[in-house]
Protein backbone atom coordinates (compact mmCIF):
# COMPACT_ATOMS: atom_id res chain seq x y z
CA UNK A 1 -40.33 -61.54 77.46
CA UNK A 2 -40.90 -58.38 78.98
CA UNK A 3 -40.30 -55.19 77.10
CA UNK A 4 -37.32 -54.12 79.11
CA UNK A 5 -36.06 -57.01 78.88
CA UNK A 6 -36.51 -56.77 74.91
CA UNK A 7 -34.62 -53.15 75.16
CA UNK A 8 -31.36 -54.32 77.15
CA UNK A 9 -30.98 -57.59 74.44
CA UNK A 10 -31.08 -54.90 71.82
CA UNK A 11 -28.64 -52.83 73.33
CA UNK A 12 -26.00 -55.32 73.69
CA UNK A 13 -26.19 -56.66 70.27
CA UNK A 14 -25.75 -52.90 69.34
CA UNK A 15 -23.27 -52.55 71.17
CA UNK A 16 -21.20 -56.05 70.21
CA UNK A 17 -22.31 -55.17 66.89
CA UNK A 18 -20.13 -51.91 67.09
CA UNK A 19 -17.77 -53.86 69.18
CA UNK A 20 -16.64 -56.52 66.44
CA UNK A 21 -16.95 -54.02 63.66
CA UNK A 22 -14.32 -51.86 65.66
CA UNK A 23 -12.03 -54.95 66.18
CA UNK A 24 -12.71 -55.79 62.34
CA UNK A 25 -11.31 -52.65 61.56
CA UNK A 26 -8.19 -52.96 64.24
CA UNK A 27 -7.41 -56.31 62.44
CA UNK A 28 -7.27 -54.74 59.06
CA UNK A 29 -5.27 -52.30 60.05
CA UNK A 30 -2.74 -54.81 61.45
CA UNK A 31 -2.68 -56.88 58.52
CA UNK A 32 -1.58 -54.15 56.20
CA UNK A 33 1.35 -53.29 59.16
CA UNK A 34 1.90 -56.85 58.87
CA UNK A 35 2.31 -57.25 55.02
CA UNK A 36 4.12 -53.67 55.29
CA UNK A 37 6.86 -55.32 57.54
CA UNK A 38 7.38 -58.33 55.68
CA UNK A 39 7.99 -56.65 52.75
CA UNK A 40 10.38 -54.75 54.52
CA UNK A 41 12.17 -57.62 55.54
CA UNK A 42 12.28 -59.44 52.94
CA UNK A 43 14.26 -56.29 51.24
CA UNK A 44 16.30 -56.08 54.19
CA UNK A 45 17.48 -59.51 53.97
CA UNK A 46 17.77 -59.50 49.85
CA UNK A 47 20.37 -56.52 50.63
CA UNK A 48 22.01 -57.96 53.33
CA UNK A 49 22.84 -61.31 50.92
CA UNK A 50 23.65 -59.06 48.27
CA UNK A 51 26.28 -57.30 50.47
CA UNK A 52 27.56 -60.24 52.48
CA UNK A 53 28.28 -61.16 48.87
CA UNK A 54 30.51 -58.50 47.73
CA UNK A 55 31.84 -58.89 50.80
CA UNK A 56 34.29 -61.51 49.20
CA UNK A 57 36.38 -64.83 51.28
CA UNK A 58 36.60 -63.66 54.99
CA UNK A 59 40.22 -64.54 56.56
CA UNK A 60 40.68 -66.88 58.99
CA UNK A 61 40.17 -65.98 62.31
CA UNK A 62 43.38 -66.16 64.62
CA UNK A 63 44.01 -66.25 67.91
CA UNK A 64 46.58 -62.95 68.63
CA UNK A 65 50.33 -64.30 69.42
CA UNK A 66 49.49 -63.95 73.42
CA UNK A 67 46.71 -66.65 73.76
């Protein structure tokens, strides 16, 4: 192998190197958004159960007199 030849190899495993730890990063990010949300949601839809709940019976739905 030639030296430049040597010098470009390097410089693309320095820069995938940077490349993946970047993305690395970008996916750890997104995880914690990700756990963040579901959290989130899952208190969301506690609270909605909770008030559909207290709601109480729903009447009937009727058609009005002029159907």
């Amino acid at each position: 192998m030639t030296e430049e030849r040597i010098v470009r190899l390097e410089e693309t495993v320095a820069y995938q190197t940077k490349t993946i730890d970047e993305l690395s990063d970008q996916v750890a990010q997104q995880w914690k958004k990700i756990e963040s949300l579901e959290k989130k949601f899952e208190l969301l839809t506690d609270r909605f159960l909770e008030l559909e709940e207290s709601a109480g019976e729903r009447p009937a739905v009727t058609k009005p007199p002029h159907y």
